[in-house]
C-alpha atoms as a PDB file:
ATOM      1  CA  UNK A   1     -13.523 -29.749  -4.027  1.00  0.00           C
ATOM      2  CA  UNK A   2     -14.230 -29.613  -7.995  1.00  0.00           C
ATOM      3  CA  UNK A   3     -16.441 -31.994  -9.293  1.00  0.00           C
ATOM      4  CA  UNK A   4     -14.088 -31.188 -12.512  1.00  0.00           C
ATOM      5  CA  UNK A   5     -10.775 -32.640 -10.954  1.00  0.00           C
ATOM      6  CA  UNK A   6      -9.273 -35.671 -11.523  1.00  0.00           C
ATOM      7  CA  UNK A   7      -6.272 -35.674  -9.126  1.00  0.00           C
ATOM      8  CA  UNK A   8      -5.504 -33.192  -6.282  1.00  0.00           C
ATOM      9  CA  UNK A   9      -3.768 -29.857  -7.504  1.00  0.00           C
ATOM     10  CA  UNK A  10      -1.835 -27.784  -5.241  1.00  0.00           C
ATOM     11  CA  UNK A  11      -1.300 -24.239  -6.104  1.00  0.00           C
ATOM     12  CA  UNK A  12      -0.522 -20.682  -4.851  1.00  0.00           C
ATOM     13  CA  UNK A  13      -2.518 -18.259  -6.115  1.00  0.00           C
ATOM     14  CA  UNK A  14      -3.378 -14.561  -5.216  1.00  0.00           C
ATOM     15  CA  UNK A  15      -4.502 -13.411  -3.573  1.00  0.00           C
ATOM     16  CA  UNK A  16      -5.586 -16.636  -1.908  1.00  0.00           C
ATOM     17  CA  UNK A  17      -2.090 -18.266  -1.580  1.00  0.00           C
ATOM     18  CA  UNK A  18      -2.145 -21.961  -1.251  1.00  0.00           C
ATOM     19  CA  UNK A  19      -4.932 -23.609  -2.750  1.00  0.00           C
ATOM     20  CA  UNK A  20      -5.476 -27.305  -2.873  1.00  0.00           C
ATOM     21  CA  UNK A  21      -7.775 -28.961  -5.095  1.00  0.00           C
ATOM     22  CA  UNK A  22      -9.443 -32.194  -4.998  1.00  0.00           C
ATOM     23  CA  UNK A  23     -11.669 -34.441  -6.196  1.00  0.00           C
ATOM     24  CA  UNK A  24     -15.078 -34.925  -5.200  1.00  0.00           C
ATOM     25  CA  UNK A  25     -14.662 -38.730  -3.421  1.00  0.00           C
ATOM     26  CA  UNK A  26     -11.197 -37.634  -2.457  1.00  0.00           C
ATOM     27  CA  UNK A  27     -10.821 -38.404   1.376  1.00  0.00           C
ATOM     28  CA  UNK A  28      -9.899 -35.155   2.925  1.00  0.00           C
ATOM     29  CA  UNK A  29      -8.096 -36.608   5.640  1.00  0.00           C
ATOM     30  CA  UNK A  30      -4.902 -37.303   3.202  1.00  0.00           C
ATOM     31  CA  UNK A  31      -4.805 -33.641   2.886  1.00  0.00           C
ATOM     32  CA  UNK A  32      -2.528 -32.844   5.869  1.00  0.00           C
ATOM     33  CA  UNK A  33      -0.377 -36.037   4.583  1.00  0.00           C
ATOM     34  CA  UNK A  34      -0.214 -34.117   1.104  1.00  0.00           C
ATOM     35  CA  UNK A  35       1.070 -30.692   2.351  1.00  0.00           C
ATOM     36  CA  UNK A  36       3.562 -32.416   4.257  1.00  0.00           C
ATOM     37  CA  UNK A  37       5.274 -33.945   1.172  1.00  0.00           C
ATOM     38  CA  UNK A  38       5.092 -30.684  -1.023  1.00  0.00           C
ATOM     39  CA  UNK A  39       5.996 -28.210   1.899  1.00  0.00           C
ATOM     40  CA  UNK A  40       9.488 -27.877   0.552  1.00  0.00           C
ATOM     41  CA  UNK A  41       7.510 -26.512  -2.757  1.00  0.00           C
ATOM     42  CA  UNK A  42       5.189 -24.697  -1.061  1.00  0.00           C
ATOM     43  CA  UNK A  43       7.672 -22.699   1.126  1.00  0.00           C
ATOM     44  CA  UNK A  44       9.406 -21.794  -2.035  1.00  0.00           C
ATOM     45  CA  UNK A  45       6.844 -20.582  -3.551  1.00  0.00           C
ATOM     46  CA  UNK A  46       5.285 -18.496  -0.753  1.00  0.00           C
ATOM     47  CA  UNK A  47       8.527 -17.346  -0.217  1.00  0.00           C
ATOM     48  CA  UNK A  48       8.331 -15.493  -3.786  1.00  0.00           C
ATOM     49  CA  UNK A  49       5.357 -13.630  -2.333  1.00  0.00           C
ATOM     50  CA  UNK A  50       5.095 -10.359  -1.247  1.00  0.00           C
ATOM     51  CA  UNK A  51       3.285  -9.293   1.945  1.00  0.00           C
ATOM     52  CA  UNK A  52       0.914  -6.867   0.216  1.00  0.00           C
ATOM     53  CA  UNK A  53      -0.388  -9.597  -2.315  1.00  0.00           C
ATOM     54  CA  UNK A  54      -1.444 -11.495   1.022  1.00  0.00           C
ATOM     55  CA  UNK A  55      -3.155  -9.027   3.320  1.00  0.00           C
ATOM     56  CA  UNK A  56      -6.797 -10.240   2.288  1.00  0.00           C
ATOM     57  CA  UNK A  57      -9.636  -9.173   0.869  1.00  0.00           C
ATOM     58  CA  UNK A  58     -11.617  -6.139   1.945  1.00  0.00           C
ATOM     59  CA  UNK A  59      -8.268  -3.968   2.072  1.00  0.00           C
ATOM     60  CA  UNK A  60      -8.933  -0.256   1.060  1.00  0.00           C
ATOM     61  CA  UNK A  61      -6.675   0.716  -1.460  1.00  0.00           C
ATOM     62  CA  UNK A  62      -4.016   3.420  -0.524  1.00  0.00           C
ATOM     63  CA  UNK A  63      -4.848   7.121  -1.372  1.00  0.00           C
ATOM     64  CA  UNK A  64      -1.647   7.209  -4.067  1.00  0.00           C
ATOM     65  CA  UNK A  65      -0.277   4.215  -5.598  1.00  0.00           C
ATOM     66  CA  UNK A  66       2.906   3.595  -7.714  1.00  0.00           C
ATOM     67  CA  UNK A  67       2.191   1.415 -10.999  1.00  0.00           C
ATOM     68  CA  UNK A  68       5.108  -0.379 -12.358  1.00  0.00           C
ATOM     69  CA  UNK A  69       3.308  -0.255 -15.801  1.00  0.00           C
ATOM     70  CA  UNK A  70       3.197   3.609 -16.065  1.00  0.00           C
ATOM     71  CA  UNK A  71       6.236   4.225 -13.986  1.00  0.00           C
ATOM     72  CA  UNK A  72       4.567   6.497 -11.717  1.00  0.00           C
ATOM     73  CA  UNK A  73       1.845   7.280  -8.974  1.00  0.00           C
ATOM     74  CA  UNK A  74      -1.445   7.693  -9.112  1.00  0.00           C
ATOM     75  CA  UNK A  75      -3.873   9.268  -6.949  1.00  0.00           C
ATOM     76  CA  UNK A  76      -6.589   6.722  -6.245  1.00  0.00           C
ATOM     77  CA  UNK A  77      -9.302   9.031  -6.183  1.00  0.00           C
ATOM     78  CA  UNK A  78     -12.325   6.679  -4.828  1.00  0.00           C
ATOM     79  CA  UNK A  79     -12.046   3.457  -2.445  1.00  0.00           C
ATOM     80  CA  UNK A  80     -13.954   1.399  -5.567  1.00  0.00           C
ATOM     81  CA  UNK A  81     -10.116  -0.161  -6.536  1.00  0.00           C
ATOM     82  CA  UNK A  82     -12.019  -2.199  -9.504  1.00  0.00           C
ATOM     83  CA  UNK A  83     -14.002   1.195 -10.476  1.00  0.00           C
ATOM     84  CA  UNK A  84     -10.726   3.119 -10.454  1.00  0.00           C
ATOM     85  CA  UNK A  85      -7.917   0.305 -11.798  1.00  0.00           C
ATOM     86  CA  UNK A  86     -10.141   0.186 -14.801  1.00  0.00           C
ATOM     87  CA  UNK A  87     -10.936   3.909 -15.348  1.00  0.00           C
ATOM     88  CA  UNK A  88      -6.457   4.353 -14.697  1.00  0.00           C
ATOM     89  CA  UNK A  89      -6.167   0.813 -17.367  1.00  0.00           C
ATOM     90  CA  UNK A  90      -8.505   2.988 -20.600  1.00  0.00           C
ATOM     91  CA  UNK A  91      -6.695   6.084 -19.328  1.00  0.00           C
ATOM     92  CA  UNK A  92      -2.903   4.953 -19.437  1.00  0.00           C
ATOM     93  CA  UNK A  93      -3.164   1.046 -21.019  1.00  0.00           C
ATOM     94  CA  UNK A  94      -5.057   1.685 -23.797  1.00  0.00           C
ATOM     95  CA  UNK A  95      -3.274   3.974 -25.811  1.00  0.00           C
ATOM     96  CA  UNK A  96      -0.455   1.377 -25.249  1.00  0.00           C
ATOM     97  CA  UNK A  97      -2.404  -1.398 -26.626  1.00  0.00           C
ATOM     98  CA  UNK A  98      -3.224   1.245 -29.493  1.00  0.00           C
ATOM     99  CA  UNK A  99       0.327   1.531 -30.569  1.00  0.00           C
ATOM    100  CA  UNK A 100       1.022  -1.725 -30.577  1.00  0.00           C
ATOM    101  CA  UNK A 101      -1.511  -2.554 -32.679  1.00  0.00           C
ATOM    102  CA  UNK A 102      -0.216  -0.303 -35.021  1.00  0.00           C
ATOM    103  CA  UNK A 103       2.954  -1.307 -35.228  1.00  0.00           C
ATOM    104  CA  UNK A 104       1.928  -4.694 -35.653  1.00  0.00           C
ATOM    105  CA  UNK A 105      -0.857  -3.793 -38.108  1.00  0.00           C
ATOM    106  CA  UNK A 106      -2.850  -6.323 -36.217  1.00  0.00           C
ATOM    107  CA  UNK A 107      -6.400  -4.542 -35.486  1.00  0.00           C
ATOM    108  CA  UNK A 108      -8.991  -5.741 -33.070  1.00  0.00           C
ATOM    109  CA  UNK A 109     -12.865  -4.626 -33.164  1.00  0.00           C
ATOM    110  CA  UNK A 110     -11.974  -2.927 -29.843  1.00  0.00           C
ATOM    111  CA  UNK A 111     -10.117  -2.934 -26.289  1.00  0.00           C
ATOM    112  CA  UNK A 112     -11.608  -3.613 -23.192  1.00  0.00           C
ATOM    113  CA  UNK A 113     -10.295  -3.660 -19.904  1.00  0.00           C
ATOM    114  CA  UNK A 114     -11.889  -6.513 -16.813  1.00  0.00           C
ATOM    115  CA  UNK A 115     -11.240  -7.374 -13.858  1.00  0.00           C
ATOM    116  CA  UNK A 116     -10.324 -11.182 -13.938  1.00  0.00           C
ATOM    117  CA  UNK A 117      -8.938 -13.166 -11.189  1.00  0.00           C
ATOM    118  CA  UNK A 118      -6.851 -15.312 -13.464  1.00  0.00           C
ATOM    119  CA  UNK A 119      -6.815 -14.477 -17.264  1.00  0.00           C
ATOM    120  CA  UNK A 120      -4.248 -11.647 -18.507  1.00  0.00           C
ATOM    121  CA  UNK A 121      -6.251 -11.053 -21.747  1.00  0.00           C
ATOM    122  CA  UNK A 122      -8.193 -13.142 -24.172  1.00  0.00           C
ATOM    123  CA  UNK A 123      -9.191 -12.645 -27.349  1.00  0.00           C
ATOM    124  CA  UNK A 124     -12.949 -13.894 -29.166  1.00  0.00           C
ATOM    125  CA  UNK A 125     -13.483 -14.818 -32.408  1.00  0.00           C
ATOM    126  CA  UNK A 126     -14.864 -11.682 -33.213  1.00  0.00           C
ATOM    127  CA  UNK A 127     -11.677  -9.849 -32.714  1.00  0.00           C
ATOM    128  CA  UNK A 128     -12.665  -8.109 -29.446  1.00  0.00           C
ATOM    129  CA  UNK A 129      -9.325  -8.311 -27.153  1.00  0.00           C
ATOM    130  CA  UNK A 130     -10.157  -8.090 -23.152  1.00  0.00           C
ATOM    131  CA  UNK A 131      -7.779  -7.106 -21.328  1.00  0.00           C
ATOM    132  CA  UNK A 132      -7.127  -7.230 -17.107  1.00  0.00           C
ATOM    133  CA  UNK A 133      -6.781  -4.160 -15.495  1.00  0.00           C
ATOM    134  CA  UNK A 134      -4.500  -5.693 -13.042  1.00  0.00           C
ATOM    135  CA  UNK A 135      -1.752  -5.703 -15.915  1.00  0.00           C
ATOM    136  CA  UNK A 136      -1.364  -2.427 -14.212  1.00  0.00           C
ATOM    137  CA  UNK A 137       0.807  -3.948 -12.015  1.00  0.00           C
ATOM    138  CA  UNK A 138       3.082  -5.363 -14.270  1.00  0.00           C
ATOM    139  CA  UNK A 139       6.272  -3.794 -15.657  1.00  0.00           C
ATOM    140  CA  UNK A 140       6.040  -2.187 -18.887  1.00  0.00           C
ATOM    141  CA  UNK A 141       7.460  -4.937 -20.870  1.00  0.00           C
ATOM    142  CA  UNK A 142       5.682  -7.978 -19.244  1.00  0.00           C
ATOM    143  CA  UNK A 143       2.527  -5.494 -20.323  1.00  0.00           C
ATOM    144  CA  UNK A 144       3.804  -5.515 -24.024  1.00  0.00           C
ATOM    145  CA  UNK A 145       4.072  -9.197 -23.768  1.00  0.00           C
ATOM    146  CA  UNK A 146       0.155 -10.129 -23.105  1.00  0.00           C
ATOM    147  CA  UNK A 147      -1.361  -7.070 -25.328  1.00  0.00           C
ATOM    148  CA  UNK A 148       1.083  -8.591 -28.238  1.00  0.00           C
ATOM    149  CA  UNK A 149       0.195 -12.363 -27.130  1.00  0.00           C
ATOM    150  CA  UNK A 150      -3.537 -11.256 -27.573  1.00  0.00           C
ATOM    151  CA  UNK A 151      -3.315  -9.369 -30.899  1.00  0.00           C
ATOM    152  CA  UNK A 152      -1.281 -12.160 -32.038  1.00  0.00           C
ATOM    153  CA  UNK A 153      -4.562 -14.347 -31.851  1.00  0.00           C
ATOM    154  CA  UNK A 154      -5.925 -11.960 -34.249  1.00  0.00           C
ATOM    155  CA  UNK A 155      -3.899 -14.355 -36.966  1.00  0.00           C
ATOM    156  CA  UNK A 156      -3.598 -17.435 -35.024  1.00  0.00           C
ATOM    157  CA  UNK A 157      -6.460 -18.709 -32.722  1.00  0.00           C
ATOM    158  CA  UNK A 158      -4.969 -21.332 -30.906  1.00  0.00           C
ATOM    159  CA  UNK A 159      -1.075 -22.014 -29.221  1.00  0.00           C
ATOM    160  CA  UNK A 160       0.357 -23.519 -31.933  1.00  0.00           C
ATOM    161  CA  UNK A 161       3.615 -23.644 -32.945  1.00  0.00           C
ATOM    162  CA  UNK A 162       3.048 -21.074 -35.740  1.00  0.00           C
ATOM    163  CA  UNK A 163       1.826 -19.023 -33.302  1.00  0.00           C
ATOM    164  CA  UNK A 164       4.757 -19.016 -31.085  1.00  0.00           C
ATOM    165  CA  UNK A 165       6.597 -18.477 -34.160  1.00  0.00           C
ATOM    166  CA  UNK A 166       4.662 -15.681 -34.984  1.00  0.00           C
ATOM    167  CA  UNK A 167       4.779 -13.911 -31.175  1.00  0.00           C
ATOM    168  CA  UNK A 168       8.614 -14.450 -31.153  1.00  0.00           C
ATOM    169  CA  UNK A 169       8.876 -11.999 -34.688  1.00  0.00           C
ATOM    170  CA  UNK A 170       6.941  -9.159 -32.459  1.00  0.00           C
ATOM    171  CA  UNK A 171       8.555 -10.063 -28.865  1.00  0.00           C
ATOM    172  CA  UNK A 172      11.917 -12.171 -29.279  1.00  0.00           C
ATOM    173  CA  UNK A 173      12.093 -12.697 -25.275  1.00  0.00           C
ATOM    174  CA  UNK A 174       8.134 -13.972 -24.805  1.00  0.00           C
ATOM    175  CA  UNK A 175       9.713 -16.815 -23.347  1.00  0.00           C
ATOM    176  CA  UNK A 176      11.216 -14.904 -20.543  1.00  0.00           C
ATOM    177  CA  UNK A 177       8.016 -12.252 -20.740  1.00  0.00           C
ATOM    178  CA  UNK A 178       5.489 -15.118 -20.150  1.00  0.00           C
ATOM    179  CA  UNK A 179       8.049 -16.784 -17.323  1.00  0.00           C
ATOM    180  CA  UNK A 180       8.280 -13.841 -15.509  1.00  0.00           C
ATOM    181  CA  UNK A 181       4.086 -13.114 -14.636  1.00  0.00           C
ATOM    182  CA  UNK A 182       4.483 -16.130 -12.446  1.00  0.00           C
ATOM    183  CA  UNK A 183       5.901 -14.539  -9.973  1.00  0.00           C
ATOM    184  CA  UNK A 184       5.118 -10.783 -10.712  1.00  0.00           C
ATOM    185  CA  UNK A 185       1.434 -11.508  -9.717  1.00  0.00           C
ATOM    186  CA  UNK A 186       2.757 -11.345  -6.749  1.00  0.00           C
ATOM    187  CA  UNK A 187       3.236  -7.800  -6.713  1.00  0.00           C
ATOM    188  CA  UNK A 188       0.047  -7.294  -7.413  1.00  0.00           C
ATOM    189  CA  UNK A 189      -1.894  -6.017  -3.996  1.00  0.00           C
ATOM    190  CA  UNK A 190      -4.489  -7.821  -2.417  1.00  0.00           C
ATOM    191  CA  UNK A 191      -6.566  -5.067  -2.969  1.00  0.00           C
ATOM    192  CA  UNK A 192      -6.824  -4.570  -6.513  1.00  0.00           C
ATOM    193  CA  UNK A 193      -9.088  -7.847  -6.215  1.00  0.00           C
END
């Protein structure tokens, strides 16, 4: 229930998978009525899933991992996952984000790395970029794509057209790039949350 909603949402969402939002003086007993006419939708989309993005909360992470970002495994040295993800994200991530920035000549204040639920980066008005350490997860390109979305917004602060423009002359496919981390959340384990 969101006191914020206007009209009932339904979404899948890790590591949570369906989610269904209402309204506050929605009746609740439509719900079951409402899942019934989106189940084709919903079993597509679950069906994108993959079982380790769906194993709950509380999971320990493995002692070794393999991070499509780096292209190799990791020791996961404590069973913190948000301690270690981030110390492995300023480790291995940030010198990417470095380069990048070079390349670009667009230069943030600084890099940090977070650990949000639903945001791949932002950037503030003060030219701080955050980054989430769950980008870890990601293949190397789809990586490129958000660390060059958010230096982007160094220039352009908003989604404008000129700032599409602007993205395309760094990353020609960020159409594809920002298609694709719909479904390669998925990957991302449900312990890394």
């Amino acid at each position: 229930m969101s006191d914020r909603a206007r009209r009932v949402t339904l979404k899948v969402a890790p590591p949570e998978g369906l989610v269904v939002v209402i309204p506050r003086n929605f009746n609740r007993k439509r719900i079951p009525s409402l899942i019934d006419e989106k189940r084709q939708w919903i079993e597509k989309t679950l069906s994108k899933v993959t079982p380790q993005a769906m194993t709950g909360s509380g999971v320990l992470p493995p002692e070794e991992y393999f991070f499509p970002s780096l292209e190799k495994s990791l020791d996961l040295e404590t069973p913190n996952a948000a301690s270690c993800l981030r110390s492995i994200a300023y480790s291995h991530l940030l010198p990417r984000a470095q380069v990048l920035s070079q390349k670009t000549g667009l230069r943030p204040v600084s890099f940090t790395f977070r650990n949000q639920k639903r945001r791949w980066g932002s950037c503030n008005s003060r030219g701080n970029i955050s980054l989430n350490q769950k980008l870890l997860f990601f293949e190397p390109p789809l990586v490129d794509y958000v660390i060059l979305h958010e230096l982007c917004h160094l220039e352009h602060r908003d989604h404008s057209s000129s700032f599409w423009t602007f993205l395309s002359s760094f990353d020609p496919h960020f159409r594809d790039h920002r298609r694709e981390i719909r479904t390669a959340q998925w990957a991302i384990p449900a312990w890394a949350y």
